[in-house]
C-alpha atoms as a PDB file:
ATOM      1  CA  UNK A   1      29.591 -11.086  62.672  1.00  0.00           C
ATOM      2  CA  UNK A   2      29.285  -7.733  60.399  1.00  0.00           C
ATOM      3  CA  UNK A   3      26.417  -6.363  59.590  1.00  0.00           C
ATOM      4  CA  UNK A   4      27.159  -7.316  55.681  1.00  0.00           C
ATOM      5  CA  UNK A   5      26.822 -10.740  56.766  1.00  0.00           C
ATOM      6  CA  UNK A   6      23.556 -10.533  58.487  1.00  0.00           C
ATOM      7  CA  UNK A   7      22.059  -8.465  55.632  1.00  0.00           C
ATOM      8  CA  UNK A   8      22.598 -11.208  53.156  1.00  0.00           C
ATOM      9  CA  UNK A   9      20.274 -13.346  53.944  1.00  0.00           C
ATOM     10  CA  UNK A  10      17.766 -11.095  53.887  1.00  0.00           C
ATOM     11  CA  UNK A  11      18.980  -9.988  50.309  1.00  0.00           C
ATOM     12  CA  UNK A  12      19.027 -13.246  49.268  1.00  0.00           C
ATOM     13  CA  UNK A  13      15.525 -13.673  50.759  1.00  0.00           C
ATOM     14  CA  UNK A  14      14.038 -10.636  48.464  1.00  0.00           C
ATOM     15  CA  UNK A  15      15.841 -11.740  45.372  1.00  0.00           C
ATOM     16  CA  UNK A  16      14.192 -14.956  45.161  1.00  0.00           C
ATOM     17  CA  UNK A  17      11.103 -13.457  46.219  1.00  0.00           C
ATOM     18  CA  UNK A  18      11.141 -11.332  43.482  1.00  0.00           C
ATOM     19  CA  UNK A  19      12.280 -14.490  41.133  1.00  0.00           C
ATOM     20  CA  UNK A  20       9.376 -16.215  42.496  1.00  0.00           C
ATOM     21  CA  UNK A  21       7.055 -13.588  41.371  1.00  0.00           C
ATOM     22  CA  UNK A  22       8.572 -12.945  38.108  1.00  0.00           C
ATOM     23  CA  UNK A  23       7.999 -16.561  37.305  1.00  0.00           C
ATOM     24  CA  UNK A  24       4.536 -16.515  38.560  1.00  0.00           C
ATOM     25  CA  UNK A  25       4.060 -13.440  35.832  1.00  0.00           C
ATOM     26  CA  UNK A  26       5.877 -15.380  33.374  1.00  0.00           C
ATOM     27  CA  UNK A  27       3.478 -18.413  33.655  1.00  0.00           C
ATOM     28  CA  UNK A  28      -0.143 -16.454  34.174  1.00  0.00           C
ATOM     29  CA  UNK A  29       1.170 -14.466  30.775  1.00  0.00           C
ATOM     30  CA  UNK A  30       2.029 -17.987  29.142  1.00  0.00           C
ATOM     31  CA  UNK A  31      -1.103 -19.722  30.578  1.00  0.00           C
ATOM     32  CA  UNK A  32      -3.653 -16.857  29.080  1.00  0.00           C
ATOM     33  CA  UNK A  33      -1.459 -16.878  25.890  1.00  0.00           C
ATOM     34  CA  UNK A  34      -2.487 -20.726  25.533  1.00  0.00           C
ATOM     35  CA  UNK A  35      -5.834 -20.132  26.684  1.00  0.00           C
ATOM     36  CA  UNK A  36      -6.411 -17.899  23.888  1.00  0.00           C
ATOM     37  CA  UNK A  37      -4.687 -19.809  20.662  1.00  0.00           C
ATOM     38  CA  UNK A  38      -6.666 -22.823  22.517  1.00  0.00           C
ATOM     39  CA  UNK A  39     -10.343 -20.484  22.538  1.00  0.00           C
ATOM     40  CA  UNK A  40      -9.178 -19.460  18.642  1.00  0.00           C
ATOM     41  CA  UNK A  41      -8.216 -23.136  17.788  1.00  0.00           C
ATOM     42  CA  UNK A  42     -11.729 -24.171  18.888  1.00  0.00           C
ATOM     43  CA  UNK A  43     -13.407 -21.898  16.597  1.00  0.00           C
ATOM     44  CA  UNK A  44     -13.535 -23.455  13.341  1.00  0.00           C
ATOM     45  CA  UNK A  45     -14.696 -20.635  10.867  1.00  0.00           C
ATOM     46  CA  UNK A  46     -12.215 -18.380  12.494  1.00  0.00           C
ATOM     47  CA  UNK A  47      -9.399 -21.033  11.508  1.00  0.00           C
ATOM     48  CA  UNK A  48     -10.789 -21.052   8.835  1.00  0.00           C
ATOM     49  CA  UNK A  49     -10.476 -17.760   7.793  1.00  0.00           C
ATOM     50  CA  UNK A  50      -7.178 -17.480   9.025  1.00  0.00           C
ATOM     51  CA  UNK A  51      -5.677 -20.216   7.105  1.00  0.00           C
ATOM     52  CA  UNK A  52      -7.019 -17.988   3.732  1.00  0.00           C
ATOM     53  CA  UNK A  53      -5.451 -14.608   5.610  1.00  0.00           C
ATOM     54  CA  UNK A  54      -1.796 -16.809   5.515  1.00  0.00           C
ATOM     55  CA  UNK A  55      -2.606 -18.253   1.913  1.00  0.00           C
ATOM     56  CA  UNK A  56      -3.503 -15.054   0.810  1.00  0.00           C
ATOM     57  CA  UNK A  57      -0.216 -13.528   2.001  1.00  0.00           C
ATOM     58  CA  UNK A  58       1.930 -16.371   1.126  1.00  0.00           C
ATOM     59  CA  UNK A  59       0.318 -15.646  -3.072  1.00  0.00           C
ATOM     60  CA  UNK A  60       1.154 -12.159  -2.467  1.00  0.00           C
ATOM     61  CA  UNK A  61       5.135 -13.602  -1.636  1.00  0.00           C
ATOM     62  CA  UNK A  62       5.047 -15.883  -3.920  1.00  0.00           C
ATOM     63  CA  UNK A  63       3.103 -14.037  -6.946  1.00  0.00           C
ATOM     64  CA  UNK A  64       6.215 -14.596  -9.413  1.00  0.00           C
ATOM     65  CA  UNK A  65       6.179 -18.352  -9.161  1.00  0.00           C
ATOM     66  CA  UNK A  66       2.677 -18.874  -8.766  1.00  0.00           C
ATOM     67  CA  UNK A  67       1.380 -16.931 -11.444  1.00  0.00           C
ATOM     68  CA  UNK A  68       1.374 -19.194 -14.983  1.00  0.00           C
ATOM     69  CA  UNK A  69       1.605 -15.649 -17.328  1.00  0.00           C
ATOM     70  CA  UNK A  70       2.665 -12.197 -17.280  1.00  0.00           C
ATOM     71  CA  UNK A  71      -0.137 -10.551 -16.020  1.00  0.00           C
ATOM     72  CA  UNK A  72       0.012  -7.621 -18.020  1.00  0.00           C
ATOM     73  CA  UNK A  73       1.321  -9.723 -20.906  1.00  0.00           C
ATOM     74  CA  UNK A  74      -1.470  -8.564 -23.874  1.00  0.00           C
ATOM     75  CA  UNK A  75      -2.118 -11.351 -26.492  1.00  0.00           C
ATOM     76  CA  UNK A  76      -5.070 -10.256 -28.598  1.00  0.00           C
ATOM     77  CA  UNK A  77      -5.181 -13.508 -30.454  1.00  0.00           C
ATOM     78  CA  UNK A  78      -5.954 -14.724 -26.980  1.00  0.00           C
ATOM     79  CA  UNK A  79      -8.806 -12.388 -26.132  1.00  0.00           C
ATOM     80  CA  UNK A  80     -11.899 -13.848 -24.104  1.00  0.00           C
ATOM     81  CA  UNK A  81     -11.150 -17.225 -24.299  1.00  0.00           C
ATOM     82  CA  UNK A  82     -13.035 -19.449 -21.577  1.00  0.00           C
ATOM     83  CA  UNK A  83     -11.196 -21.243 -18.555  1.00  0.00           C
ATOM     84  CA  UNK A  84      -8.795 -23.824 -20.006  1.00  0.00           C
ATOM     85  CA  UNK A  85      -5.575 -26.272 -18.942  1.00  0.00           C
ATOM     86  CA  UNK A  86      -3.686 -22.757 -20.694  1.00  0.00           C
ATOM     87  CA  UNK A  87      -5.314 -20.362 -19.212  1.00  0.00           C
ATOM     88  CA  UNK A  88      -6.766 -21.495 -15.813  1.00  0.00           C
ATOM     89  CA  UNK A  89      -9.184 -18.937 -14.980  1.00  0.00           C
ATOM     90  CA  UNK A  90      -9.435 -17.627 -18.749  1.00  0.00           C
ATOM     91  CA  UNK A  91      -8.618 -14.606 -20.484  1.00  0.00           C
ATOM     92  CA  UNK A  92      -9.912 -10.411 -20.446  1.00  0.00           C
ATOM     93  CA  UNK A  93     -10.456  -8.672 -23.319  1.00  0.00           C
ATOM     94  CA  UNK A  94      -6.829  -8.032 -24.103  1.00  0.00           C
ATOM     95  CA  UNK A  95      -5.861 -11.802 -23.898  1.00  0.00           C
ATOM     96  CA  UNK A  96      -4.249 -11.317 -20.601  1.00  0.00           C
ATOM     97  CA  UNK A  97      -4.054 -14.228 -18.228  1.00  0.00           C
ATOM     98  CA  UNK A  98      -6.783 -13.642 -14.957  1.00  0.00           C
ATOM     99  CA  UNK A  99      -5.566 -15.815 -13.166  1.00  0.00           C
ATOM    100  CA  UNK A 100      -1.874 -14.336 -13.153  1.00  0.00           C
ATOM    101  CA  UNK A 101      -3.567 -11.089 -12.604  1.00  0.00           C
ATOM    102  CA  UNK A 102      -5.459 -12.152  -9.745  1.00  0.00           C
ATOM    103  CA  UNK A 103      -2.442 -13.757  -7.905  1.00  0.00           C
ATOM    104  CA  UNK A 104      -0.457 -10.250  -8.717  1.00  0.00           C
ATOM    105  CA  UNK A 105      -3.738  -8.256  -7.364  1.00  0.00           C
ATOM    106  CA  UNK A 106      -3.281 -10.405  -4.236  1.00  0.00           C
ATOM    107  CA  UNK A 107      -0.569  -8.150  -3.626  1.00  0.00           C
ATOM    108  CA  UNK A 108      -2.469  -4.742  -4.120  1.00  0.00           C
ATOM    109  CA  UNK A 109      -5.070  -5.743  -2.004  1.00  0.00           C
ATOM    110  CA  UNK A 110      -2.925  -6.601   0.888  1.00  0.00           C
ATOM    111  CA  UNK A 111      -0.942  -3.289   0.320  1.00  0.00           C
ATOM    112  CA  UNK A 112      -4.041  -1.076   0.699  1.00  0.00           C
ATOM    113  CA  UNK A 113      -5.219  -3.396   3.540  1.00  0.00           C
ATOM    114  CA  UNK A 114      -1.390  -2.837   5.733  1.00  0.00           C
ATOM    115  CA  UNK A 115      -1.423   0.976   4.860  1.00  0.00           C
ATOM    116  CA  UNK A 116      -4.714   1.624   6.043  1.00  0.00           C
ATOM    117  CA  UNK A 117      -4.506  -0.778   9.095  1.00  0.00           C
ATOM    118  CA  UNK A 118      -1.157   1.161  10.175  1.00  0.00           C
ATOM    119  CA  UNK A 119      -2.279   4.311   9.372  1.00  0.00           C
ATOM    120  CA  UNK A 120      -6.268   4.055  11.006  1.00  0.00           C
ATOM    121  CA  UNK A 121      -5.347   1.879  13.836  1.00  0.00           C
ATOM    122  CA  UNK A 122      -2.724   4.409  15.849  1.00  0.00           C
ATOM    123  CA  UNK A 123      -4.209   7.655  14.709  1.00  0.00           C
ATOM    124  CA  UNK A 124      -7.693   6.672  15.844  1.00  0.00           C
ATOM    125  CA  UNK A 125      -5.959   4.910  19.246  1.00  0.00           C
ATOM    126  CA  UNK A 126      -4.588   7.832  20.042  1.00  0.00           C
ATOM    127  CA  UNK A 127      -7.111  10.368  19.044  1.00  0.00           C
ATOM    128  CA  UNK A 128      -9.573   8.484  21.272  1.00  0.00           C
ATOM    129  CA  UNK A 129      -7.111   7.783  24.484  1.00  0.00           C
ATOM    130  CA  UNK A 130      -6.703  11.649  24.852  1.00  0.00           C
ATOM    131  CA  UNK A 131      -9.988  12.488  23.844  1.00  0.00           C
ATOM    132  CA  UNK A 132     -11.284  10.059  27.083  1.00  0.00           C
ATOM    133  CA  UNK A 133      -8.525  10.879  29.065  1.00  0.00           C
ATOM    134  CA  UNK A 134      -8.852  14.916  29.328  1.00  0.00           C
ATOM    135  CA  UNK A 135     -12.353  15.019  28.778  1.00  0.00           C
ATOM    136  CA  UNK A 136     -13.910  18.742  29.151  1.00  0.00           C
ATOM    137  CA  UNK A 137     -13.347  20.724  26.065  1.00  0.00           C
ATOM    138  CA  UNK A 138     -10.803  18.803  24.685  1.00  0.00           C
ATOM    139  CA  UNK A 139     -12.914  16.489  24.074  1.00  0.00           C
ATOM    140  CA  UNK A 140     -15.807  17.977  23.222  1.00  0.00           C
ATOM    141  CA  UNK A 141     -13.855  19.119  20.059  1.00  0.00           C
ATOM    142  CA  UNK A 142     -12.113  16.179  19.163  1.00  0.00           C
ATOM    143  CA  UNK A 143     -15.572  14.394  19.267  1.00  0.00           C
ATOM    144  CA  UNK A 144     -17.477  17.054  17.133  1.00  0.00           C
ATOM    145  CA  UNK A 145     -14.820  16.614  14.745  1.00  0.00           C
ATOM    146  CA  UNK A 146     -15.331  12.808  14.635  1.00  0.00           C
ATOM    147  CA  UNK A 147     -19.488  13.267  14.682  1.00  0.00           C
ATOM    148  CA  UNK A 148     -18.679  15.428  11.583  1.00  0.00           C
ATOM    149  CA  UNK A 149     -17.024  12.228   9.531  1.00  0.00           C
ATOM    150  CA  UNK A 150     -19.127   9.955  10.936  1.00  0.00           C
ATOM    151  CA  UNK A 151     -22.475  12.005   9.670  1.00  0.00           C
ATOM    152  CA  UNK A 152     -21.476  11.011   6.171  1.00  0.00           C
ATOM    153  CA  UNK A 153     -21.831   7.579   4.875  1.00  0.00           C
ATOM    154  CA  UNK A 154     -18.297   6.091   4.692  1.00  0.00           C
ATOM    155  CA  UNK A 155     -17.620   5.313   0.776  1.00  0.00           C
ATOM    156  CA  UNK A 156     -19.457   8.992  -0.094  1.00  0.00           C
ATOM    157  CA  UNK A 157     -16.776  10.753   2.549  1.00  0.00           C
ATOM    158  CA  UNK A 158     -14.252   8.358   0.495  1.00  0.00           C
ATOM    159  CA  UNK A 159     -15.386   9.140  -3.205  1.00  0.00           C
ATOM    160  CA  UNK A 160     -14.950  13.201  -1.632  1.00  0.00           C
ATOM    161  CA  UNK A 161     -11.407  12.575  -1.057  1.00  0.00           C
ATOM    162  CA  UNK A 162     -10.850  11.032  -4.072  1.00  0.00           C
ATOM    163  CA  UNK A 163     -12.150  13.344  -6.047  1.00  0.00           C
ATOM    164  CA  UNK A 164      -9.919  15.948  -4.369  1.00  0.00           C
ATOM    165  CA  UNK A 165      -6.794  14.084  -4.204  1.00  0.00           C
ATOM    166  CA  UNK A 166      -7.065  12.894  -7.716  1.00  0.00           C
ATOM    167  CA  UNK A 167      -6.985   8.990  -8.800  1.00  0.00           C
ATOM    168  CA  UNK A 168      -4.675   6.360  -7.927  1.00  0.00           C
ATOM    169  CA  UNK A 169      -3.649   3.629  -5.346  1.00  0.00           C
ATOM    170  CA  UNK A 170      -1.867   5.831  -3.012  1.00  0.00           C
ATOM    171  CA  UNK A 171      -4.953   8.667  -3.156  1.00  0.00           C
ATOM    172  CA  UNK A 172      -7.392   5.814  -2.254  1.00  0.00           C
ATOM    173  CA  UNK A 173      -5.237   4.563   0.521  1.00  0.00           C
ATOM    174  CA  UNK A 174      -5.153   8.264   2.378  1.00  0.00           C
ATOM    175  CA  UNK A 175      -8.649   8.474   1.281  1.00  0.00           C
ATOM    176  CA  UNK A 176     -10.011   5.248   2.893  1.00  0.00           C
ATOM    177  CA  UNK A 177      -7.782   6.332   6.195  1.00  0.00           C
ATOM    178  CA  UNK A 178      -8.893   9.613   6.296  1.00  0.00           C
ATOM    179  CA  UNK A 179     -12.309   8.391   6.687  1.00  0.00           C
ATOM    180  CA  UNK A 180     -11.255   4.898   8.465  1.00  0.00           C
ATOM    181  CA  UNK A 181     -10.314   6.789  12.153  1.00  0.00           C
ATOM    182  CA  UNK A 182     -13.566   8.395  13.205  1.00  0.00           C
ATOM    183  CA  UNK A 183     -14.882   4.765  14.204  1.00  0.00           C
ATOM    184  CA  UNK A 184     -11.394   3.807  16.116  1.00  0.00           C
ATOM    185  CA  UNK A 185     -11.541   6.736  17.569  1.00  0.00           C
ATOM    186  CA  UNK A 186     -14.367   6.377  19.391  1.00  0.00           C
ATOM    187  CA  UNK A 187     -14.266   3.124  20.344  1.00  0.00           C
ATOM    188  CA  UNK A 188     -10.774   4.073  22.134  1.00  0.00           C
ATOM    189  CA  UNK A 189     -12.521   7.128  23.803  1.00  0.00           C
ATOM    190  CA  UNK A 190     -14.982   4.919  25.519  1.00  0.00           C
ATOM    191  CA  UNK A 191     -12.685   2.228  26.742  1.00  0.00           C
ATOM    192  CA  UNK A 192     -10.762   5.446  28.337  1.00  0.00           C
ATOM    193  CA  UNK A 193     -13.894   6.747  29.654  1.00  0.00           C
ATOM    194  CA  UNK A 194     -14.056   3.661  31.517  1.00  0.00           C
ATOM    195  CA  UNK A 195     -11.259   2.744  32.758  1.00  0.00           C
ATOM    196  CA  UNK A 196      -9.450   6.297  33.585  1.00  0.00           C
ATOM    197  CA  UNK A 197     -11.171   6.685  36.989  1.00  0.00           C
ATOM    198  CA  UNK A 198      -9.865   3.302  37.704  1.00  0.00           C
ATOM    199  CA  UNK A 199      -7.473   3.024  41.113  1.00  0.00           C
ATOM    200  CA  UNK A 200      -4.633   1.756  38.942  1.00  0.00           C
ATOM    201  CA  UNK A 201      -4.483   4.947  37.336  1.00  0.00           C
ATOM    202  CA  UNK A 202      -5.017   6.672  40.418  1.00  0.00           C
ATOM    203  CA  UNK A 203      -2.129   5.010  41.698  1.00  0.00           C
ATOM    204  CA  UNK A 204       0.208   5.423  39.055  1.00  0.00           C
ATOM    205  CA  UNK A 205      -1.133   9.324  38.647  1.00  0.00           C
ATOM    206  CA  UNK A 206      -0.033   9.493  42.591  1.00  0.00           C
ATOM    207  CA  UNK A 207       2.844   7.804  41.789  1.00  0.00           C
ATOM    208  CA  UNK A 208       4.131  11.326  39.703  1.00  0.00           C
ATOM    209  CA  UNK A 209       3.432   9.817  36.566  1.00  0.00           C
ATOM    210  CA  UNK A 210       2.639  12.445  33.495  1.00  0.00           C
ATOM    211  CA  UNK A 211      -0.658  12.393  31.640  1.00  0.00           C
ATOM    212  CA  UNK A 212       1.461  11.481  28.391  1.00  0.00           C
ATOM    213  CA  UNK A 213       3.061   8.269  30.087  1.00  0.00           C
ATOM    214  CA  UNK A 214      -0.410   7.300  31.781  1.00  0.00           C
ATOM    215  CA  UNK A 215      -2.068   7.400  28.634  1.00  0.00           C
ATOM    216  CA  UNK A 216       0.613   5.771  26.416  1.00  0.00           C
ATOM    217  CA  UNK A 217       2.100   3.358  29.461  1.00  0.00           C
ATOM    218  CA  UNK A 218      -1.488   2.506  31.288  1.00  0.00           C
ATOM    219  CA  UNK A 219      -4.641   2.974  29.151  1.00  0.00           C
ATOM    220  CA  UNK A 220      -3.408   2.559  25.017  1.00  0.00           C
ATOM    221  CA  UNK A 221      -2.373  -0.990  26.235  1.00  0.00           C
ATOM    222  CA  UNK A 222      -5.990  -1.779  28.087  1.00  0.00           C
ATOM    223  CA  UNK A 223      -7.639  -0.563  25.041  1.00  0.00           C
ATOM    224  CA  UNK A 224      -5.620  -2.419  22.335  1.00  0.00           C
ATOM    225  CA  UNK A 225      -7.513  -5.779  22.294  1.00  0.00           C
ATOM    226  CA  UNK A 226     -10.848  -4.145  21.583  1.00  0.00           C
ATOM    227  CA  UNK A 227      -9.175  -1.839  19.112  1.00  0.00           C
ATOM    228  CA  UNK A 228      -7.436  -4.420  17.442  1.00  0.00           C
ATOM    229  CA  UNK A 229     -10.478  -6.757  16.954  1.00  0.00           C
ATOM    230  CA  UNK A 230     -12.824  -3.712  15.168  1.00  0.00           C
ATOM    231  CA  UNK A 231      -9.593  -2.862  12.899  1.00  0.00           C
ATOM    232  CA  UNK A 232      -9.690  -6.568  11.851  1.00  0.00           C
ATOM    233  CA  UNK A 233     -13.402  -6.632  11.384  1.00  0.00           C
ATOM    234  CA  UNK A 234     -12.524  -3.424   9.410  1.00  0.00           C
ATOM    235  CA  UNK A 235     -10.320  -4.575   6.945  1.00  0.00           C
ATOM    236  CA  UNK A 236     -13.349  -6.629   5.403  1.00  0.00           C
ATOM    237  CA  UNK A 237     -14.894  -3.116   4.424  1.00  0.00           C
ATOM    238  CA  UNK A 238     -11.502  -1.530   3.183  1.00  0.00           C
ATOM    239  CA  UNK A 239     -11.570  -4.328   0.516  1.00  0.00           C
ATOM    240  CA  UNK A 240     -14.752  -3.566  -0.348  1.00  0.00           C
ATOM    241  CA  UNK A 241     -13.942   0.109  -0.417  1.00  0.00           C
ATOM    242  CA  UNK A 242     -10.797   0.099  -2.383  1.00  0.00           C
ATOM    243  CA  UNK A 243     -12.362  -3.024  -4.575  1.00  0.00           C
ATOM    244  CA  UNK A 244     -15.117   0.040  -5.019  1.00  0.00           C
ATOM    245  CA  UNK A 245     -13.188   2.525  -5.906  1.00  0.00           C
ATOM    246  CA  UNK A 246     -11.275   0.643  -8.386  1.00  0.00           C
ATOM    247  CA  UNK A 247     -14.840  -0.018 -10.217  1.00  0.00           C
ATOM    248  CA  UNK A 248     -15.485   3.440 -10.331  1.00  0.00           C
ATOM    249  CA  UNK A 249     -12.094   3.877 -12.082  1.00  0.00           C
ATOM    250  CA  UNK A 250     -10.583   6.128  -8.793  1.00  0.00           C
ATOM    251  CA  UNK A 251      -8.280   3.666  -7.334  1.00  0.00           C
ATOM    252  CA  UNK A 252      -5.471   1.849  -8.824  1.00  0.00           C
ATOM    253  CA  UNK A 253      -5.235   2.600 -12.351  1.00  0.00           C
ATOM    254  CA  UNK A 254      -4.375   0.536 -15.654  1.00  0.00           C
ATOM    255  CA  UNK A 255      -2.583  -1.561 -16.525  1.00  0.00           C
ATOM    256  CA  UNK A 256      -2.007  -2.474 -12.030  1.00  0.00           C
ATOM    257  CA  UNK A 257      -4.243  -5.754 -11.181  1.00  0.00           C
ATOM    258  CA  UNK A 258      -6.124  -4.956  -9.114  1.00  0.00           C
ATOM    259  CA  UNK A 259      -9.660  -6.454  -8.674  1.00  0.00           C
ATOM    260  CA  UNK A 260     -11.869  -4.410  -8.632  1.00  0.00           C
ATOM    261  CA  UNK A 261     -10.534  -2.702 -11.704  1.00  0.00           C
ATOM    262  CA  UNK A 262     -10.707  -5.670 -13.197  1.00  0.00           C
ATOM    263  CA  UNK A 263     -13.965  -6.769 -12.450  1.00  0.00           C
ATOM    264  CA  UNK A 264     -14.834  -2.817 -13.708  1.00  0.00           C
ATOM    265  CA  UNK A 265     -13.407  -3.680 -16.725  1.00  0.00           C
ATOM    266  CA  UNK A 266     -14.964  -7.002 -17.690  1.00  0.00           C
ATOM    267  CA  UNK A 267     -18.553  -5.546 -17.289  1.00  0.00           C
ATOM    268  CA  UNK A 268     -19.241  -4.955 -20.817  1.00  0.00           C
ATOM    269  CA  UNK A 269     -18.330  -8.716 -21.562  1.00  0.00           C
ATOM    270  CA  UNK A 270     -19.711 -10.400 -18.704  1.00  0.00           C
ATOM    271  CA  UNK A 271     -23.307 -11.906 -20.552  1.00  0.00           C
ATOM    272  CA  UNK A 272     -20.717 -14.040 -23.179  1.00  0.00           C
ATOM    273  CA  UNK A 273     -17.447 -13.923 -20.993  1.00  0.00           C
ATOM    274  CA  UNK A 274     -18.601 -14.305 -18.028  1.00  0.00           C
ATOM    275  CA  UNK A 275     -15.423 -15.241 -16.288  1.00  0.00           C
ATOM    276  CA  UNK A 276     -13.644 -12.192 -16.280  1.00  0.00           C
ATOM    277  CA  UNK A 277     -16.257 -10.560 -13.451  1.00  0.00           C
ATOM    278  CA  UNK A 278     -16.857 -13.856 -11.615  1.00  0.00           C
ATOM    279  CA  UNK A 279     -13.050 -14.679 -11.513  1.00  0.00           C
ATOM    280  CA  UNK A 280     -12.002 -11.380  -9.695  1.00  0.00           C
ATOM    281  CA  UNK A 281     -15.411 -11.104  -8.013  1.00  0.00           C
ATOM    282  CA  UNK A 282     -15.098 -13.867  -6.130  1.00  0.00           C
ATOM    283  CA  UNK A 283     -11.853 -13.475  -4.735  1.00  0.00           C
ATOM    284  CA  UNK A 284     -12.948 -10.065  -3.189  1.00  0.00           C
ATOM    285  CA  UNK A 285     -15.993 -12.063  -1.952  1.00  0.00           C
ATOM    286  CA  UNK A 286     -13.838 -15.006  -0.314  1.00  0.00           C
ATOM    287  CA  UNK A 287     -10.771 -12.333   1.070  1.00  0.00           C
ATOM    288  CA  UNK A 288     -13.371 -10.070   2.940  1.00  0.00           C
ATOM    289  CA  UNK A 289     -15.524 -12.905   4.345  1.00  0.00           C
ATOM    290  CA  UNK A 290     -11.860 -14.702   5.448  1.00  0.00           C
ATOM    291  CA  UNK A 291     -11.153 -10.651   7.571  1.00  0.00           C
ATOM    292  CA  UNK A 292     -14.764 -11.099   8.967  1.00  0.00           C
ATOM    293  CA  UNK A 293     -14.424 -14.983  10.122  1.00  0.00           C
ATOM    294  CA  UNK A 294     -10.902 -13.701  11.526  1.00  0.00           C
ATOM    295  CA  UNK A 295     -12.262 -10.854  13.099  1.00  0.00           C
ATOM    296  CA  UNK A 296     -14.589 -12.944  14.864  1.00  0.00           C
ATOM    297  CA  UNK A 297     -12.156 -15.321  16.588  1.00  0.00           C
ATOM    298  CA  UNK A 298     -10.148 -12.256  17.574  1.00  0.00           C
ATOM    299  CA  UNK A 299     -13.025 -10.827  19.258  1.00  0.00           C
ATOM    300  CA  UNK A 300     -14.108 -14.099  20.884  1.00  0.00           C
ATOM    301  CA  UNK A 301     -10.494 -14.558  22.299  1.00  0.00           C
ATOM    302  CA  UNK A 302      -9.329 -10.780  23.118  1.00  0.00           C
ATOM    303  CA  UNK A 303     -12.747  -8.815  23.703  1.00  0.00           C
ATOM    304  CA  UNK A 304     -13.605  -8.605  27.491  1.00  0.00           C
ATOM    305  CA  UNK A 305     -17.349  -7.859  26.578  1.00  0.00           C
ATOM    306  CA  UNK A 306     -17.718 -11.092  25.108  1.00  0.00           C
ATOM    307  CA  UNK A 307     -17.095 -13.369  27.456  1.00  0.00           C
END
């Protein structure tokens, strides 16, 4: 008999080995996928939230055939009339239809919300893995830079950007990120602290693997869960922010929808019209609390501390 012939079984042996243990991977992924929707499912308030998250992105969509009037539409014969079968959620002071402006702001709030999420999230990832990962003077300046954002209070570091980029949607978007990072950063830094002595990385440092690949192939993926659950519980906050900014008048400008602009605007009527602040103001109040019940599930389900 050749030696071919007395090597196959053995080949065959390791390939279904191998099978075997690609299946058992397969499954533990699958059955800790489950577990978690399962954990999330359970938590009401977080399902809750969610289910406004996908209705607030499916009015965003579907803002043309939702919305009942041009939103920036001006009727002046229409001004400050009160909620009615016409005009759902009334009319602002230039007869324009709130609640077709609220649906179309639906979309400017979950444009500032995806900007800064995919701008914040990575920078402040990867600021932090490499800032834990070298240590020694490395990080001693990355983490003086961050102590030097974080010493300011967040919206006052945001209103100084502003006023040096100039009003507008896209200024408040880099403003809100610029300012959005420090926190990630951090967080990131101390999962890598942790876990960068660890004999996996040992291993796969042993193993000839470069500081670039360790960090971006072994410790961004450990520190993703707990980095995605603070940008979530973030995003609350950047609504508030950008809803803040547009008060102030530094965010998106007129004639855009946006709600905080509008609820800015609707100040001066609000003791005899009161629906033009209440209208806006409360879907700021019910999109940020949805991020924070959201962010909550996430954490219960994906943060390691928690359980």
């Amino acid at each position: 008999m050749s030696a071919e012939a007395h090597e196959a079984p053995a080949r065959r042996k390791k390939v279904a080995f191998l099978d075997r243990e690609a299946t058992s991977v397969a499954e533990a992924s699958l059955q800790r996928l489950l577990n978690g929707i399962y954990a999330f499912l359970s938590n009401g308030l977080a399902v809750v939230g969610f289910a406004i998250i996908l209705l607030l992105i499916a009015v965003a969509i579907f803002a043309p055939w939702i919305a009942t009037h041009d939103p920036n539409l001006q009727n002046l014969s229409m001004a400050l009339k009160p909620p009615s079968a016409h005009n759902w959620f009334g009319t602002d002071e230039y007869g324009r239809d709130i609640f077709s402006r609220i649906v179309y702001g639906s979309r400017v709030t979950l444009y500032i919300v995806t900007l800064v999420t995919i701008t914040v999230g990575p920078l402040g990832l990867i600021i932090g893995a490499v800032s834990g990962y070298y240590g020694g003077l490395v990080d001693m300046i990355v983490m003086r830079i961050t102590d030097l954002f974080l010493a300011f209070p967040g919206l006052i570091l945001t209103l100084t950007f502003v006023a040096i980029l100039g009003p507008g949607l896209e200024q408040a978007v880099l403003a809100i990120a610029l300012t959005g990072w420090p926190a990630i950063a951090r967080l990131a830094r101390a999962e890598t602290m942790t876990i960068r002595s660890s004999d996996y990385i040992a291993a796969t440092r042993l193993q000839g693997a470069s500081s670039l690949r360790i960090i971006f192939g072994s410790i961004i993926p450990v520190c993703l869960s707990s980095v995605i659950v603070r940008v979530t519980l973030g995003m609350a906050s950047v609504i508030l922010t950008a809803a803040g900014l547009g008060f102030l008048g530094l965010g998106a400008q007129p004639p855009t929808p946006e709600w905080g602009a509008m609820t800015s605007a609707g100040r001066e009527y609000m003791l005899d019209s009161w629906w033009i602040v209440t209208a806006p103001g409360i879907a700021i109040m019910i999109v940020s609390l949805a991020f924070n019940l959201f962010g909550d599930g996430l954490r219960d389900v994906l943060d390691p501390k928690s359980k």
